[in-house]
Protein backbone atom coordinates (compact mmCIF):
# COMPACT_ATOMS: atom_id res chain seq x y z
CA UNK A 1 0.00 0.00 0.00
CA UNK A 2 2.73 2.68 0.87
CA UNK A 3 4.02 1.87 -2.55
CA UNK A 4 0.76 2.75 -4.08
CA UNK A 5 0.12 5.95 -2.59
CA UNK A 6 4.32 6.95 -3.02
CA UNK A 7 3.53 6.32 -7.26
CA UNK A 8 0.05 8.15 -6.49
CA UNK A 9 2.32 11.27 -4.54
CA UNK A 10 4.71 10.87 -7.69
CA UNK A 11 1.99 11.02 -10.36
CA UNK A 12 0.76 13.86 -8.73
CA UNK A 13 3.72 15.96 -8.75
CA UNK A 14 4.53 15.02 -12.18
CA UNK A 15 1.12 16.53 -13.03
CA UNK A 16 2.07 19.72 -11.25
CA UNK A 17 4.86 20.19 -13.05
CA UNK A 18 3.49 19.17 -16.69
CA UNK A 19 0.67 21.55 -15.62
CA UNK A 20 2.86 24.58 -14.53
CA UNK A 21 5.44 23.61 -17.90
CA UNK A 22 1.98 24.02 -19.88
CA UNK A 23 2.31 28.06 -19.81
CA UNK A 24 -0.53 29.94 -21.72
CA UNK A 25 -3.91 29.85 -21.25
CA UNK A 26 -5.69 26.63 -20.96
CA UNK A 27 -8.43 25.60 -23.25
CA UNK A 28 -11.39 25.91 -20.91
CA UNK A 29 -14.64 23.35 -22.24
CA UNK A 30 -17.29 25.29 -19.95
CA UNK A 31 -20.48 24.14 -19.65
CA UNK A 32 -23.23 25.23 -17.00
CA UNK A 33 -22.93 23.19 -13.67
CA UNK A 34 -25.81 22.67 -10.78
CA UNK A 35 -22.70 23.38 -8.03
CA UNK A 36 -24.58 21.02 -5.60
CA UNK A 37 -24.27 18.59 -8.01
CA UNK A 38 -20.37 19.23 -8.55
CA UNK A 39 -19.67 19.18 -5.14
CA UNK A 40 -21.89 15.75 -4.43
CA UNK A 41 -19.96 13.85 -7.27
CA UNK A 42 -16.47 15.26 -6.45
CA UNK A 43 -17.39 14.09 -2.12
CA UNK A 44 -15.53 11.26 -2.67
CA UNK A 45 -12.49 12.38 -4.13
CA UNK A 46 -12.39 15.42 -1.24
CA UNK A 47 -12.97 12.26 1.37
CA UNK A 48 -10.11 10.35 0.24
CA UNK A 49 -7.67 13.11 1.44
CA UNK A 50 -9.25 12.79 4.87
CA UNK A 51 -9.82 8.66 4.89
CA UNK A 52 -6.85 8.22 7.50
CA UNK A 53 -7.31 11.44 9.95
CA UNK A 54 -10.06 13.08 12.30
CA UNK A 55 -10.29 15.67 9.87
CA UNK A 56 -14.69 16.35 9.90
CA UNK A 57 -15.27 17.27 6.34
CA UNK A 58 -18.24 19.82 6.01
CA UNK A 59 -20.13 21.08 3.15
CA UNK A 60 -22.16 24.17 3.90
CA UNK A 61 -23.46 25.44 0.14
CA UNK A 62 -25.32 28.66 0.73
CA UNK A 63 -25.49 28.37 -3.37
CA UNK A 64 -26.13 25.23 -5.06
CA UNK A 65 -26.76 26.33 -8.73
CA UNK A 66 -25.85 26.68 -12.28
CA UNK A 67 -22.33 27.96 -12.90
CA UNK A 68 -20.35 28.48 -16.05
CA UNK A 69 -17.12 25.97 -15.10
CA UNK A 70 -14.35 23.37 -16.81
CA UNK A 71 -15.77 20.78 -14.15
CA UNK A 72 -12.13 18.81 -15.02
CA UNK A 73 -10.62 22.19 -14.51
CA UNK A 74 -12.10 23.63 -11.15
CA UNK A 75 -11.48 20.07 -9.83
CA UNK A 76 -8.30 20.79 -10.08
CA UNK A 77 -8.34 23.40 -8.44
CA UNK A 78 -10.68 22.70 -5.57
CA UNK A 79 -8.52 19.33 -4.82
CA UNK A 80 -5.63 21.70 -4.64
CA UNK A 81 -7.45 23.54 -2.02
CA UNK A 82 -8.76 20.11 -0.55
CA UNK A 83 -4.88 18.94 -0.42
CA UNK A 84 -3.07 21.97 1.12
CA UNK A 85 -5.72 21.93 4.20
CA UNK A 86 -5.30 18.11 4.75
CA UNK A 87 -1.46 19.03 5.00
CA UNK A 88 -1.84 21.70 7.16
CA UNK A 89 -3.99 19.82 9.47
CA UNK A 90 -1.85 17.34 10.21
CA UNK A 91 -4.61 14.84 10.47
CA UNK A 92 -7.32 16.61 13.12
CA UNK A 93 -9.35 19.76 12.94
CA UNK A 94 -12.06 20.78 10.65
CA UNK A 95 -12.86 21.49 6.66
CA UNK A 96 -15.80 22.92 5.07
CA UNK A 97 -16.05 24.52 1.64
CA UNK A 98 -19.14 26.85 1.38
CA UNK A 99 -20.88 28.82 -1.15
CA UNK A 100 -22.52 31.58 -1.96
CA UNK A 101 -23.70 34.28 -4.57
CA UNK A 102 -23.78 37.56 -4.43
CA UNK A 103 -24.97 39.12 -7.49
CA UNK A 104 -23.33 37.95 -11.57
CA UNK A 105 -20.89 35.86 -8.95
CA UNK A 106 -20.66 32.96 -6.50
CA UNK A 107 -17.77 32.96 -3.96
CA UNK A 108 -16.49 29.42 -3.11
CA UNK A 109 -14.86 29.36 0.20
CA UNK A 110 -12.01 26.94 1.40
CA UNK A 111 -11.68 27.10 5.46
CA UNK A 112 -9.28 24.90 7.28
CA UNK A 113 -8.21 24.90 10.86
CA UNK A 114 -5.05 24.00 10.17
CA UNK A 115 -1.79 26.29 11.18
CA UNK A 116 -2.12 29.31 9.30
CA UNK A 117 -0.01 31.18 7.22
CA UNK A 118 2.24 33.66 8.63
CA UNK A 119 1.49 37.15 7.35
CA UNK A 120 5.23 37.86 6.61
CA UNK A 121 4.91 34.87 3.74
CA UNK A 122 1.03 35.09 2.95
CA UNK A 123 2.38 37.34 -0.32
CA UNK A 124 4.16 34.51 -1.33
CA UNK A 125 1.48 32.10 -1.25
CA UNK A 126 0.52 31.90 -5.08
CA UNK A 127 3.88 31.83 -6.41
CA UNK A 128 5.34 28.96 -8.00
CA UNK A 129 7.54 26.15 -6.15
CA UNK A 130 6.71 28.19 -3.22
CA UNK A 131 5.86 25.58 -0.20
CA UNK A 132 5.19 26.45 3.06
CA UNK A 133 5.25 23.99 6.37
CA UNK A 134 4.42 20.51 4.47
CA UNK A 135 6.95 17.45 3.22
CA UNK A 136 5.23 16.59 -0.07
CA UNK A 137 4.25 18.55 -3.79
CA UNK A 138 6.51 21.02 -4.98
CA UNK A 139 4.99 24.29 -4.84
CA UNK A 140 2.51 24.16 -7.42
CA UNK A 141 -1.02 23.42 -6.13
CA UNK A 142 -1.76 27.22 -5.02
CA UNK A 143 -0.26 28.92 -8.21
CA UNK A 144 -2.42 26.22 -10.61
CA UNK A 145 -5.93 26.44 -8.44
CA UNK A 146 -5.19 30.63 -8.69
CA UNK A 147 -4.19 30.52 -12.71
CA UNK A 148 -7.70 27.75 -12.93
CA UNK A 149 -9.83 30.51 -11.38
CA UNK A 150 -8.43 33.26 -13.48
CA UNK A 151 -8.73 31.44 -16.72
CA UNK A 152 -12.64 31.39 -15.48
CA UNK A 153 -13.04 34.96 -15.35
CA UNK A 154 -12.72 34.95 -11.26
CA UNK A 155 -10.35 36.02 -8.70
CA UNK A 156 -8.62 34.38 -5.51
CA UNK A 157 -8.36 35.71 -1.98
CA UNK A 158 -6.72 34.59 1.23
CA UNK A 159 -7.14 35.50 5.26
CA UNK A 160 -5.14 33.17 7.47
CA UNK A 161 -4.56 33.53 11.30
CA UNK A 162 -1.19 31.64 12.37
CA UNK A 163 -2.38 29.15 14.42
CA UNK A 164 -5.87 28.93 14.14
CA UNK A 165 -6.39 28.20 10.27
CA UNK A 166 -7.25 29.36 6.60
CA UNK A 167 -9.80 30.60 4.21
CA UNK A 168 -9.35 30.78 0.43
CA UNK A 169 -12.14 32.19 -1.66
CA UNK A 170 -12.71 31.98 -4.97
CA UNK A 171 -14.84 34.43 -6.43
CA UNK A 172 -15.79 32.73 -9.95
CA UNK A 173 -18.72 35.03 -12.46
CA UNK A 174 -21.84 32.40 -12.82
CA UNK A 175 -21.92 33.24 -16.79
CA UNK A 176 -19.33 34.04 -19.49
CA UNK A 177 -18.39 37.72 -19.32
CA UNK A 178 -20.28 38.56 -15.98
CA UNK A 179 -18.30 41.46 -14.68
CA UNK A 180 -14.78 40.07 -13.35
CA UNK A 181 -13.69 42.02 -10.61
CA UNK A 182 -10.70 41.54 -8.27
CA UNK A 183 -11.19 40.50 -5.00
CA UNK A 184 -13.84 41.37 -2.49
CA UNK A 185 -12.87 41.73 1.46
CA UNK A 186 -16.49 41.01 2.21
CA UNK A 187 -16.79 38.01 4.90
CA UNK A 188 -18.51 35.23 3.23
């Protein structure tokens, strides 16, 4: 088994790097998406990170809808998000993704209790082969879920307390060329 998931660990960083190595653009195959439905089929794969810890896994969609998305892409993405917090957590604590919309948008949140970021590196959280406090990936994961979202049309976001845990937003439009603004500071 620990040879399985060390060739599953491998794979994964391979595809990091193949997706980083990609440059450009992706080629995005959108398609409206009931997001309750997303989130239901991609359970599993969120579990899985979370099989051999305490971690309680929570889903709390305030917004359960059609969205514009690359379901293949934003998986991506949200397993990205799904990874870093099972890292950070150290196998106890609490995860729930929530969402909600607020106007042409719908803000999917990522909260782990987890260790934080320290705001003297939090800058330096989307950059690539930047890694902060975990053994495994490369780097990659936060720069690839940030360049998924912007290929959407959205934006990401990030408030961290050392020691007490994280939130990452994304803030994706529901329809092709809904207004894409930045970031919003509201509290989701």
């Amino acid at each position: 088994r620990l040879a399985i998931e060390e060739c599953d660990r491998l794979n994964s960083m391979i595809n990091e790097l193949l997706e980083f190595t990609r440059g450009g653009r992706s080629q995005l195959r959108l398609r409206s998406v009931a997001l309750g439905d997303y989130f239901e089929d991609l359970r599993p794969a969120i579990q899985a990170h979370f099989e051999s810890s305490t971690v309680r896994f929570e889903m709390d969609l305030g917004y359960v809808g059609p969205v514009l998305l690359d379901p293949d892409r934003m998986s991506r993405a949200v397993l990205n998000m799904v990874s870093n917090a099972s890292q950070a957590m150290n196998g106890n604590g609490r995860f729930v993704i929530r969402s909600e919309r607020r106007g042409h948008r719908v803000t999917l949140e990522f909260q782990d209790t987890g260790c934080g970021i320290p705001e003297e590196i939090r800058h330096r959280i989307f950059e690539p082969f930047f890694s902060y406090g975990k053994a495994q990936g490369i780097g990659l994961g936060m720069s690839i879920a940030k360049k998924i979202v912007e290929e959407h049309g959205g934006a990401v976001d990030i408030n961290s307390d050392e020691g007490l845990g994280t939130q990452i937003r994304f803030h994706l439009p529901l329809e092709a060329g809904s207004s894409n603004e930045n970031q919003t500071d509201e509290p989701l």
